[in-house]
N, C-alpha and C. Protein backbone atom coordinates (compact mmCIF):
# COMPACT_ATOMS: atom_id res chain seq x y z
N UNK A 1 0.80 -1.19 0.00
CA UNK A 1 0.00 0.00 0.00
C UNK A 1 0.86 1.26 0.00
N UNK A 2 1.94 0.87 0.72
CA UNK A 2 3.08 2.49 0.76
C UNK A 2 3.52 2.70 -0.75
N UNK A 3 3.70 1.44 -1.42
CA UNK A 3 4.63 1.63 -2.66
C UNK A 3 3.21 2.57 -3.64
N UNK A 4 1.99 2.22 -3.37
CA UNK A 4 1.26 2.74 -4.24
C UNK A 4 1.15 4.62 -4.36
N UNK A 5 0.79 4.47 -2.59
CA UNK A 5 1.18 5.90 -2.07
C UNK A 5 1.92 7.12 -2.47
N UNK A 6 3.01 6.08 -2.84
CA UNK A 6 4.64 7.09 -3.58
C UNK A 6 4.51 7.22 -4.80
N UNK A 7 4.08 6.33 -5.44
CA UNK A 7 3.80 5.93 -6.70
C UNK A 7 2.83 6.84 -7.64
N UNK A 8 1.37 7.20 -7.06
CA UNK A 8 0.66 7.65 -7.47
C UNK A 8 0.80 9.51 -7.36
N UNK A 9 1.32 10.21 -6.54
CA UNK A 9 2.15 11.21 -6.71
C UNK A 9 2.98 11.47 -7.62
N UNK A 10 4.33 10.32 -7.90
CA UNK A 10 4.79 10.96 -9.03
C UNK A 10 4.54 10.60 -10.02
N UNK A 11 3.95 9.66 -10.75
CA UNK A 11 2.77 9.42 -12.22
C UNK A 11 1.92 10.83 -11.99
N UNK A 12 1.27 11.43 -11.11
CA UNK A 12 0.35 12.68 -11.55
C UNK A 12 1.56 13.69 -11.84
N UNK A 13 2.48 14.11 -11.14
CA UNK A 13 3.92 15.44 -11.30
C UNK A 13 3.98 15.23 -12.72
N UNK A 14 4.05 13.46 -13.05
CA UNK A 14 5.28 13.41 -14.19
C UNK A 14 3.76 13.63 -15.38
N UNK A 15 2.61 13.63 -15.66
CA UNK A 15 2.04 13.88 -16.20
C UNK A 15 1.17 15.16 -16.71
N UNK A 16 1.33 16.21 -15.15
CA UNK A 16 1.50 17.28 -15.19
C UNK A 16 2.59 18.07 -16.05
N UNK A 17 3.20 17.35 -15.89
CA UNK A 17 5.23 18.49 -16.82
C UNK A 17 4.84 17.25 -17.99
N UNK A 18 4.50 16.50 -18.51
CA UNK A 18 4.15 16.29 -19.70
C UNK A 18 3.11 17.20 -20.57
N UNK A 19 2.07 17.52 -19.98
CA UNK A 19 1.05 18.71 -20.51
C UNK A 19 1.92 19.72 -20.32
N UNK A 20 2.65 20.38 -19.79
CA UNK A 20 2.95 21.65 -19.74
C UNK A 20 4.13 21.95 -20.68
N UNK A 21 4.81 20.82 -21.08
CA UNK A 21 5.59 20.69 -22.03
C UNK A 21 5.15 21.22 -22.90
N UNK A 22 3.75 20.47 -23.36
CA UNK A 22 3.04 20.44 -24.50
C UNK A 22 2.68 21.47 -24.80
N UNK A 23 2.21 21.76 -24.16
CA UNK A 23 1.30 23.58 -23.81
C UNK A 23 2.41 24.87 -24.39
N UNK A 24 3.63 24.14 -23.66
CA UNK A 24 4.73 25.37 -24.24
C UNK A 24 5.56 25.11 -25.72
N UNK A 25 5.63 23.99 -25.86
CA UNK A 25 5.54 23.50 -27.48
C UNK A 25 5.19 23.98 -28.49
N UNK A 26 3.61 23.91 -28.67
CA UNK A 26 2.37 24.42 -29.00
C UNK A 26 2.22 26.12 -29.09
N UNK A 27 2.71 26.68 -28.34
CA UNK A 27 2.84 28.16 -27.87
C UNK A 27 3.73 29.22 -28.63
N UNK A 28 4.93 28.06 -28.77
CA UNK A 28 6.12 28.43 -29.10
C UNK A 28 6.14 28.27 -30.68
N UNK A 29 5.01 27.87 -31.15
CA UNK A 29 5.20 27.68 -32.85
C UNK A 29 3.69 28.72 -33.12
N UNK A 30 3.76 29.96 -34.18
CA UNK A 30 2.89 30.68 -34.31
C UNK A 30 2.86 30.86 -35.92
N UNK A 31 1.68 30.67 -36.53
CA UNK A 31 1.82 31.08 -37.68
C UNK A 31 1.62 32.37 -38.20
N UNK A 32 2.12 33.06 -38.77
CA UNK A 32 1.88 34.02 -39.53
C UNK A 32 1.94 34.46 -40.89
N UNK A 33 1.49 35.50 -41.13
CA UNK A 33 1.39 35.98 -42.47
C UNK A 33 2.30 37.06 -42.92
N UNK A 34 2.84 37.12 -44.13
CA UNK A 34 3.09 38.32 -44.39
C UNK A 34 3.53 38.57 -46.42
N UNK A 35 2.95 39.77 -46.35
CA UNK A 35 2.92 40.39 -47.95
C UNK A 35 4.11 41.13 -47.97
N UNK A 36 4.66 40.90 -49.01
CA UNK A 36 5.67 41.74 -49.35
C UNK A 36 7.06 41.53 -50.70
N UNK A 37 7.45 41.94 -50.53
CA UNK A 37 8.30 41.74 -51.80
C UNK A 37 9.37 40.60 -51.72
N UNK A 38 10.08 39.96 -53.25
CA UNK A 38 10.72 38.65 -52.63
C UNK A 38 12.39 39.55 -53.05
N UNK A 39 12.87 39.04 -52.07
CA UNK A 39 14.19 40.08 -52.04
C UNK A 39 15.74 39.25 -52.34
N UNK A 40 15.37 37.40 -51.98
CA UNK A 40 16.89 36.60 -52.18
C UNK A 40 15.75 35.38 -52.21
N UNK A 41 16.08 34.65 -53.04
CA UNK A 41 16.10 33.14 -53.42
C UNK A 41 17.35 32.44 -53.20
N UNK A 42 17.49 31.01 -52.30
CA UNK A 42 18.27 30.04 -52.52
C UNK A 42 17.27 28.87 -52.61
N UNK A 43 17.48 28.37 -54.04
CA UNK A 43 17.40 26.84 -54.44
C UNK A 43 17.33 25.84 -53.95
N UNK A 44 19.24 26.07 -53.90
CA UNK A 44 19.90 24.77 -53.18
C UNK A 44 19.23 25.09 -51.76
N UNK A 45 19.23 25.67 -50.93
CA UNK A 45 19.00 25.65 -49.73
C UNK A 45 17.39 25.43 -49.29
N UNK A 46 16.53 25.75 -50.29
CA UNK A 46 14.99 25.99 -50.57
C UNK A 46 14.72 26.63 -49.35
N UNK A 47 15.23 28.15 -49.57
CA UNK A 47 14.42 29.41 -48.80
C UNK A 47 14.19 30.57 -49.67
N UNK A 48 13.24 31.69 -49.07
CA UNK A 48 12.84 32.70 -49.72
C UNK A 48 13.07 33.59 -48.59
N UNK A 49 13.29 34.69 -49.03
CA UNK A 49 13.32 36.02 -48.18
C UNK A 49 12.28 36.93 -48.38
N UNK A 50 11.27 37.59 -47.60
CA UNK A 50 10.18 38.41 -48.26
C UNK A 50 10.52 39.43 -47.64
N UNK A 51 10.77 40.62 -48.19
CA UNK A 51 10.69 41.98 -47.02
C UNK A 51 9.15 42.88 -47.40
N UNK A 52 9.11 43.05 -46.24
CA UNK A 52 7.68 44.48 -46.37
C UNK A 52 8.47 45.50 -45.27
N UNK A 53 8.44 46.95 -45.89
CA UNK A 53 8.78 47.73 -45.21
C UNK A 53 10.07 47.58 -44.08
N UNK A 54 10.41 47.44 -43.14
CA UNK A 54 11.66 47.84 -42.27
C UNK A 54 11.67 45.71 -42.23
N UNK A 55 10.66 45.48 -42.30
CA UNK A 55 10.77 43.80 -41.89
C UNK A 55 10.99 42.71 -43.22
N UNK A 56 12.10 41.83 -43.13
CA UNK A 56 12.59 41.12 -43.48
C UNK A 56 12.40 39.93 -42.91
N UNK A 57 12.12 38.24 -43.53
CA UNK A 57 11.64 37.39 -43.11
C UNK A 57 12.09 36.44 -43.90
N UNK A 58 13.31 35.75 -43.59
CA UNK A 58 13.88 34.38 -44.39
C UNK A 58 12.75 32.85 -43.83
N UNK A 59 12.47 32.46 -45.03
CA UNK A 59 11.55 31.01 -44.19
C UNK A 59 12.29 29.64 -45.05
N UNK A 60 12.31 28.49 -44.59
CA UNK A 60 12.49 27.62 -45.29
C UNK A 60 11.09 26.96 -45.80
N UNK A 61 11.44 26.50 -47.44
CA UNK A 61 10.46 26.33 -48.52
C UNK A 61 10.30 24.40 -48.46
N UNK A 62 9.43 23.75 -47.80
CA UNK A 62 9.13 22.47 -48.03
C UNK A 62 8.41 21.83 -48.84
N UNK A 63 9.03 20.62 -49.65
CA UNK A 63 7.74 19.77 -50.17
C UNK A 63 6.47 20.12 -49.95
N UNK A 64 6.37 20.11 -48.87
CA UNK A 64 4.79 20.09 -48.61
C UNK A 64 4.10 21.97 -48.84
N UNK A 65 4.94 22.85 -49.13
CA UNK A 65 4.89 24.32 -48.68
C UNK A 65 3.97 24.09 -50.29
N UNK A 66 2.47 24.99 -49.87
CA UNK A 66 1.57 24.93 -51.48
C UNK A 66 2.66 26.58 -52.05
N UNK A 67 2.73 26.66 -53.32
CA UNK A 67 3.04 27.25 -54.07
C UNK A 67 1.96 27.86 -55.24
N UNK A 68 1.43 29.18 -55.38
CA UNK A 68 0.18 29.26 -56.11
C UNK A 68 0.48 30.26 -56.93
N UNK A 69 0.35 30.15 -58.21
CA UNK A 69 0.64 31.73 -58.90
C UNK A 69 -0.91 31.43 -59.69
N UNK A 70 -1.71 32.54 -59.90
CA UNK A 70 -2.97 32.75 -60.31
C UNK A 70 -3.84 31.31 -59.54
N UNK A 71 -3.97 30.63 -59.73
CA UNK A 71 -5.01 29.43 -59.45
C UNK A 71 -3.90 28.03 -59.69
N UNK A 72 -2.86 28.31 -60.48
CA UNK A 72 -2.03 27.16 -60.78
C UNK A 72 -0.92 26.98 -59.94
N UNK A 73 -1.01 25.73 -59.63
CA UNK A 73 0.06 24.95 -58.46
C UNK A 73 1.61 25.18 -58.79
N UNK A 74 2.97 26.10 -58.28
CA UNK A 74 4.12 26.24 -58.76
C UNK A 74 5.24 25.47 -58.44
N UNK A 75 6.39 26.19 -58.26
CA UNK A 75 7.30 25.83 -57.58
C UNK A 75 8.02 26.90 -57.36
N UNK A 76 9.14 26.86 -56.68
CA UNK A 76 10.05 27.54 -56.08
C UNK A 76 10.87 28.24 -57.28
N UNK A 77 11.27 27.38 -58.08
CA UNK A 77 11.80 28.14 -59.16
C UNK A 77 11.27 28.69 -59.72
N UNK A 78 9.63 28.90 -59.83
CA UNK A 78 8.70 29.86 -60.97
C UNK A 78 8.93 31.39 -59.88
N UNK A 79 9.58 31.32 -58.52
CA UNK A 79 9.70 33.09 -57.81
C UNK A 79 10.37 33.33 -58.40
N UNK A 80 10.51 34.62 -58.29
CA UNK A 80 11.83 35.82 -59.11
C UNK A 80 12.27 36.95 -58.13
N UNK A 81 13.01 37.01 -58.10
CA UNK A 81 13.51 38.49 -56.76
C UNK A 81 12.49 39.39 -57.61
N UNK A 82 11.90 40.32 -56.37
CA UNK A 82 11.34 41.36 -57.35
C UNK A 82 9.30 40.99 -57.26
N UNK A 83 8.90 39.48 -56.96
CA UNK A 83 7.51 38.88 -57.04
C UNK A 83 7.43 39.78 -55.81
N UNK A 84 5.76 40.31 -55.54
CA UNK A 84 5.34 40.34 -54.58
C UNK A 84 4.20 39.14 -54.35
N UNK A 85 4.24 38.99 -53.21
CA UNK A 85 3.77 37.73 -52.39
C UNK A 85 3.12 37.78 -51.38
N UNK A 86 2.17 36.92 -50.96
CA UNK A 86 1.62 36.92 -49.62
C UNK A 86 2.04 35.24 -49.08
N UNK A 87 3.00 35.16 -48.00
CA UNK A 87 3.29 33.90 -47.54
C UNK A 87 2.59 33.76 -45.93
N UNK A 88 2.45 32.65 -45.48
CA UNK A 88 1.95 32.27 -44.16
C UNK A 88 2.82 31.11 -43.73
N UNK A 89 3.56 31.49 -42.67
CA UNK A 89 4.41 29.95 -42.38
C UNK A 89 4.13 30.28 -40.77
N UNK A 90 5.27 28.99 -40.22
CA UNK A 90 4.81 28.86 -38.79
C UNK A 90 6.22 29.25 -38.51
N UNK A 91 6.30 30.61 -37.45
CA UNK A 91 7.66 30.82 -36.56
C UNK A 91 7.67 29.99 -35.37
N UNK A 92 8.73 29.38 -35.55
CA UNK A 92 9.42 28.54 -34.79
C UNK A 92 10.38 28.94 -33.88
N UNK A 93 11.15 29.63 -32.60
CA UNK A 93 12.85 30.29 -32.57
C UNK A 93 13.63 29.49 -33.21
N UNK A 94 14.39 30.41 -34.23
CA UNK A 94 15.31 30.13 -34.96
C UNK A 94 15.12 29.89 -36.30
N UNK A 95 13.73 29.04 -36.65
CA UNK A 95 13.83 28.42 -37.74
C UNK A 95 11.74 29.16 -38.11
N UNK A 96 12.09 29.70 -39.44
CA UNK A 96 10.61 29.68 -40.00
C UNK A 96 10.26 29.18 -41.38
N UNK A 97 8.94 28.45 -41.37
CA UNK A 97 8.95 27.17 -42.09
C UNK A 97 7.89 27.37 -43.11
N UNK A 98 8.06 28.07 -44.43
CA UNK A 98 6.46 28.41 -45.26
C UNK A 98 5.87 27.29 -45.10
N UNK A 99 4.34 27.51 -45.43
CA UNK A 99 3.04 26.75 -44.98
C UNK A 99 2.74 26.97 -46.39
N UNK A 100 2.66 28.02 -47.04
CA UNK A 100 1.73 28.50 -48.31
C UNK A 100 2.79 29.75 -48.77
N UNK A 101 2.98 29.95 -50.46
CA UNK A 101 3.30 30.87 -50.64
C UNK A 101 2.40 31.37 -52.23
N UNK A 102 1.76 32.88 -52.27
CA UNK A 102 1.08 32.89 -53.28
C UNK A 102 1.43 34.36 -53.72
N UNK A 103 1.67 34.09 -55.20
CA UNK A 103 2.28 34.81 -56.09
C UNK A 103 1.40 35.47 -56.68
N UNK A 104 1.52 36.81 -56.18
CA UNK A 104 0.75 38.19 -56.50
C UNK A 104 0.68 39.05 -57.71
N UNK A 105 1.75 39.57 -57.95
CA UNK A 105 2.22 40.26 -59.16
C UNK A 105 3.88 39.68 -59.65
N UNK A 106 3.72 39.33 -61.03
CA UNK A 106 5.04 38.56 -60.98
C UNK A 106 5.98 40.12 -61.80
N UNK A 107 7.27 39.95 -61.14
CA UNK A 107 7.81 41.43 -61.88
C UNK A 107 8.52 41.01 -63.61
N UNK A 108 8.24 42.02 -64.28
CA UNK A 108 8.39 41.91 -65.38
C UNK A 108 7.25 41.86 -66.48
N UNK A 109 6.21 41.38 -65.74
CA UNK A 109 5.05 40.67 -66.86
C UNK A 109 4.35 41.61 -66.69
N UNK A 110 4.29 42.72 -66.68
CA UNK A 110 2.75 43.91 -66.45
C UNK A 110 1.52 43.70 -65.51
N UNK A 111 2.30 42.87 -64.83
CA UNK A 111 0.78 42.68 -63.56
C UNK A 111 0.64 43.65 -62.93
């Protein structure tokens, strides 16, 4: 009966700091949005840089990241320094990860 005693205390602690883990996990990843111009492409590295005004925002570009120019599905190589864009990814510290990136006015073409 003692061993249960001890027992059942720390299974609730240790399941408590399991949720709260979670909670701060969860907290710590925020998605956002932002419009603005595309300012550096790397390929090899598959990131984009978008700046709007004083803010600058490098994200990394995934498989899974949708790519949209008018209604049609892209890729990474159809950006051009110069596209304006509206992207939504999730900030992470350290690392931000596009979710969606959709191609507004492409520069050069008279949009």
């Amino acid at each position: 009966m003692k061993k249960f005693e001890i027992v059942m205390p720390v299974l609730f602690l240790f399941f408590i700091a399991i949720a709260a883990l979670a909670t701060v996990e969860a907290a710590s990843s925020k998605t956002r949005q932002l419009t603005g111009n595309v300012t550096a492409i790397d390929t090899a590295a598959s990131t984009i840089t978008v700046r709007k005004k004083d803010r600058e925002v490098t994200m990394s570009v995934e498989e899974k990241t949708k790519i949209i120019q008018c209604i049609n599905k892209t890729a990474i190589t159809d950006i051009n320094i110069g596209d304006k864009v509206t992207t939504r990814y999730s900030e992470i510290p350290g690392r931000n990860t596009a979710k969606s990136i959709t191609i507004r006015e492409t520069v050069g073409k008279g949009n």
